[in-house]
N, C-alpha and C. Protein backbone atom coordinates (compact mmCIF):
# COMPACT_ATOMS: atom_id res chain seq x y z
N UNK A 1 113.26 94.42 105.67
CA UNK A 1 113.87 95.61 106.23
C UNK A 1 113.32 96.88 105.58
N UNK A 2 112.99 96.79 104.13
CA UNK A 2 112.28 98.28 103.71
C UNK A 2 110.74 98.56 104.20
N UNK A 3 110.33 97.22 104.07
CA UNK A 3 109.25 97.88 105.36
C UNK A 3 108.99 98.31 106.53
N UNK A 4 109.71 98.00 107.20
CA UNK A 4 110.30 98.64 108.20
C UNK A 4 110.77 99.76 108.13
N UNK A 5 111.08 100.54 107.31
CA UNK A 5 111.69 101.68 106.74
C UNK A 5 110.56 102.40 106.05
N UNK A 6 109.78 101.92 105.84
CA UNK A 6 108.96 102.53 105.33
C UNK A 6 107.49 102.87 105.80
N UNK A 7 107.45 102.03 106.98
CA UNK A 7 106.14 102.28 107.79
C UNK A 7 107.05 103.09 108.95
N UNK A 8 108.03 103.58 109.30
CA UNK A 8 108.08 104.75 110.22
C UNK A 8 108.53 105.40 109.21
N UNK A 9 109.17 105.77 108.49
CA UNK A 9 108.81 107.35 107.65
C UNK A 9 107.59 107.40 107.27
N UNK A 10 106.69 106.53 107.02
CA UNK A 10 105.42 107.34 106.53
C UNK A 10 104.60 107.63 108.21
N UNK A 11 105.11 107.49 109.02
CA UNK A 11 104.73 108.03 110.58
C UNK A 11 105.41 109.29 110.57
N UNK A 12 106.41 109.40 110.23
CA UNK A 12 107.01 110.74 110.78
C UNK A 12 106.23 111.78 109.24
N UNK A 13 106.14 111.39 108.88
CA UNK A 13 105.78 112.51 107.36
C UNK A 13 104.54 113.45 107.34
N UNK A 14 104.50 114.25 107.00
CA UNK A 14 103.38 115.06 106.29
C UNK A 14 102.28 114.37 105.40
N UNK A 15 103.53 113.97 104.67
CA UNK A 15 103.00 113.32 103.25
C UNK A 15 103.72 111.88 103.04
N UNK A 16 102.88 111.15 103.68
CA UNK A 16 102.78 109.90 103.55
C UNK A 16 103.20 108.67 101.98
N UNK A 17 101.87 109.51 101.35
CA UNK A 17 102.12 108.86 99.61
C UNK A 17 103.36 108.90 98.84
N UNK A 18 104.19 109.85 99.74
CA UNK A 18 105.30 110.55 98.91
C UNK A 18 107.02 109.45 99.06
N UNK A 19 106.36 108.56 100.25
CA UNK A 19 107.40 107.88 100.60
C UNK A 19 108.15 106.68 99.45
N UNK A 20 109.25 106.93 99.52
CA UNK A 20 109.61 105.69 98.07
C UNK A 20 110.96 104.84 99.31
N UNK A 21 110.93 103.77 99.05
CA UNK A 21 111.78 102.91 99.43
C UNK A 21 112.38 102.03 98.22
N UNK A 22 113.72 101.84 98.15
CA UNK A 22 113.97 101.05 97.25
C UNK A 22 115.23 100.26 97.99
N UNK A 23 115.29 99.08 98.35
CA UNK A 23 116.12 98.12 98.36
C UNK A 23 117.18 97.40 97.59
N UNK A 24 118.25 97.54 97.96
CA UNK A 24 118.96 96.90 97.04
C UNK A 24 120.85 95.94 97.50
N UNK A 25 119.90 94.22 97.26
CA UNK A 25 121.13 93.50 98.00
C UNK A 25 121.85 93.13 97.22
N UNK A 26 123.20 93.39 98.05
CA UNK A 26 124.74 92.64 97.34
C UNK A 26 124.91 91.70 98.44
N UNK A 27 126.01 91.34 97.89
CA UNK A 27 126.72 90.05 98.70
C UNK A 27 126.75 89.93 100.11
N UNK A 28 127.55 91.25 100.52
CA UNK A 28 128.27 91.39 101.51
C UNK A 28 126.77 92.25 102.49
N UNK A 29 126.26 93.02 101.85
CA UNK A 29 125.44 93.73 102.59
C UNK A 29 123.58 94.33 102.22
N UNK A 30 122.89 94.53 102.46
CA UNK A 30 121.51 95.44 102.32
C UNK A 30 121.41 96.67 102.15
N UNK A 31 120.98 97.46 101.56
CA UNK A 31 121.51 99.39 101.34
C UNK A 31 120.02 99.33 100.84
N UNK A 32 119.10 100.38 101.59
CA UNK A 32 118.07 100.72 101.51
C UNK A 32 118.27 102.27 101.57
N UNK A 33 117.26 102.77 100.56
CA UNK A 33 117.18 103.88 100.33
C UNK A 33 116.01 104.62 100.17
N UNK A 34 115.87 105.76 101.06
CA UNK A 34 114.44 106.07 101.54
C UNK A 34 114.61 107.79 100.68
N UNK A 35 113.28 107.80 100.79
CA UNK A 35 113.49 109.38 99.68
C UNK A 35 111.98 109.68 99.78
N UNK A 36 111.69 110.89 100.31
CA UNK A 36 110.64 111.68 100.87
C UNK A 36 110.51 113.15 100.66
N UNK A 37 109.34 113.83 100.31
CA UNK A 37 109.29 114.86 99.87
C UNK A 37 110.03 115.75 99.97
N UNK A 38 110.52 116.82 99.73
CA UNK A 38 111.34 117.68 100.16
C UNK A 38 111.22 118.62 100.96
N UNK A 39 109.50 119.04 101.31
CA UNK A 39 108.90 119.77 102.37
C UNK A 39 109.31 118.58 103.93
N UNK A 40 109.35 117.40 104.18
CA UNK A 40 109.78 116.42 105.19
C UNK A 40 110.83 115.47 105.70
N UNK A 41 111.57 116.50 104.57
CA UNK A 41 113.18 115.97 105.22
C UNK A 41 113.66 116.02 106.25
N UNK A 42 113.45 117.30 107.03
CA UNK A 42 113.89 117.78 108.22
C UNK A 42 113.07 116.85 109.43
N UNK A 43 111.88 116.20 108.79
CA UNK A 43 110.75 115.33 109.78
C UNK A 43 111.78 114.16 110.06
N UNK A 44 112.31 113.52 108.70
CA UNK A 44 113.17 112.27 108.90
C UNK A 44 114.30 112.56 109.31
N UNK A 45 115.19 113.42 109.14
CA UNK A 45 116.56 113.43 109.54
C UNK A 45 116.72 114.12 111.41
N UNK A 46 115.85 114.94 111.18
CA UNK A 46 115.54 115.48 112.75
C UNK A 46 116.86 116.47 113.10
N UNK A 47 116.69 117.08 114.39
CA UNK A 47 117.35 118.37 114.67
C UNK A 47 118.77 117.29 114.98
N UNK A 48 120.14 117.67 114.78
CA UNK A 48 121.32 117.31 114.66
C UNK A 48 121.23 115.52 113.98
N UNK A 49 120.57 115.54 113.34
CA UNK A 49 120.32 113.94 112.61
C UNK A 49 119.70 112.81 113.41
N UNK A 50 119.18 113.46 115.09
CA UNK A 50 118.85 112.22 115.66
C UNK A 50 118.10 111.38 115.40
N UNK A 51 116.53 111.67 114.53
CA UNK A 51 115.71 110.94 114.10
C UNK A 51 116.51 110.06 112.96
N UNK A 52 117.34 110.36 112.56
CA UNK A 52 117.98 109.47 111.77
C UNK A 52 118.81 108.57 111.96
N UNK A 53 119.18 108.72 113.08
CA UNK A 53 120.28 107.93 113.90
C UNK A 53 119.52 106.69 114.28
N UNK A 54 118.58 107.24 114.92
CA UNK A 54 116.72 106.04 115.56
C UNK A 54 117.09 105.21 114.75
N UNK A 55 116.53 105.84 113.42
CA UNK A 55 115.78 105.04 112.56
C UNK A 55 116.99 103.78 112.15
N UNK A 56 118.24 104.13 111.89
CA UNK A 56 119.11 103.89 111.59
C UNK A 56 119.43 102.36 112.52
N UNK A 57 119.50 102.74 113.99
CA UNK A 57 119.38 102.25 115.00
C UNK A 57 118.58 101.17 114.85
N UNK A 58 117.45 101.34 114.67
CA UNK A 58 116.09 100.42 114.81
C UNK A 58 116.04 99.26 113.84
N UNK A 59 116.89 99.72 112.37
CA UNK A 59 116.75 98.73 111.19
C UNK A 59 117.92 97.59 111.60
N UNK A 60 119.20 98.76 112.33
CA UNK A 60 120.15 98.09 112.45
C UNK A 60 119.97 96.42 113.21
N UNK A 61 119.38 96.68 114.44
CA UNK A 61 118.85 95.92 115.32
C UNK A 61 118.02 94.68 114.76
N UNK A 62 117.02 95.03 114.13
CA UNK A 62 116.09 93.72 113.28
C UNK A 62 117.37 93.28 112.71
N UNK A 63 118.29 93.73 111.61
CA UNK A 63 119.22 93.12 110.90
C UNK A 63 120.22 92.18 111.73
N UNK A 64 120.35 92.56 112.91
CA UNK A 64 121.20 91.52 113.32
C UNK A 64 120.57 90.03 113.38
N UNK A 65 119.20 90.37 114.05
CA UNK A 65 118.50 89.08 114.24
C UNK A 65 118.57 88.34 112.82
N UNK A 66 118.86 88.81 112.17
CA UNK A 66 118.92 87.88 110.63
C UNK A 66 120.34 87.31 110.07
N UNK A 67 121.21 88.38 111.37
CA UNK A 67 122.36 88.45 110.41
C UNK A 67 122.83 89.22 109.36
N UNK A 68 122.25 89.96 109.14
CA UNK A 68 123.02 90.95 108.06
C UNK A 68 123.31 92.48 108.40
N UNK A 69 123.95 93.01 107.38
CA UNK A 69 124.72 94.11 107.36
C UNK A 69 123.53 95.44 107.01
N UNK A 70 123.18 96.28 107.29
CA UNK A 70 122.24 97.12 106.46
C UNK A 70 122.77 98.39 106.40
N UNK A 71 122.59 99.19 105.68
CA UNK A 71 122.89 100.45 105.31
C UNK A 71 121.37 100.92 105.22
N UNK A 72 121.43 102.40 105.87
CA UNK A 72 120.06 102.85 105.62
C UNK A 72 120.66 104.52 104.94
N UNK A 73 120.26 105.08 103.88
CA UNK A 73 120.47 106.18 102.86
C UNK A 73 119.22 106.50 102.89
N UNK A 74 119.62 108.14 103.04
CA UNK A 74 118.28 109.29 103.32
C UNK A 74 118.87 109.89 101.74
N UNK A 75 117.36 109.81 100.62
CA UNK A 75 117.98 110.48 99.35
C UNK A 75 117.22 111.65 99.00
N UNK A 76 118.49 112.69 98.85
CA UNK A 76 117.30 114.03 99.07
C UNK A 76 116.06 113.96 97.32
């Protein structure tokens, strides 16, 4: 799932290299946490959060096929 997370933010970005993903599972759930320059925040979160909603959307979807829970966190 963080790759997935991490090959479309480094699509939406400026600055590609800048992308950090860090994963991290508990029991109950997946919580991935994406964190991108501060000049390309506005690239990932998008005008009223929709690009974030997508993205959000998109991880959500693979996760079911597995079965699990995911959380996706935009860290400024």
């Amino acid at each position: 799932m963080g790759e997935l997370v991490k090959v479309i933010a480094e699509a939406l970005v400026d600055h590609p290299e800048s992308v950090e993903v860090k994963e991290t599972v508990t029991s109950q759930s997946v919580i991935i946490e994406l964190k991108v320059s501060p000049e390309d925040m506005g690239k990932v979160i998008g005008k009223q959060g929709r690009i974030a909603k997508a993205l959000r959307t998109v991880v959500k979807a693979a996760a079911t096929r597995e079965n699990k829970h995911v959380v996706v966190e935009i860290i400024q």
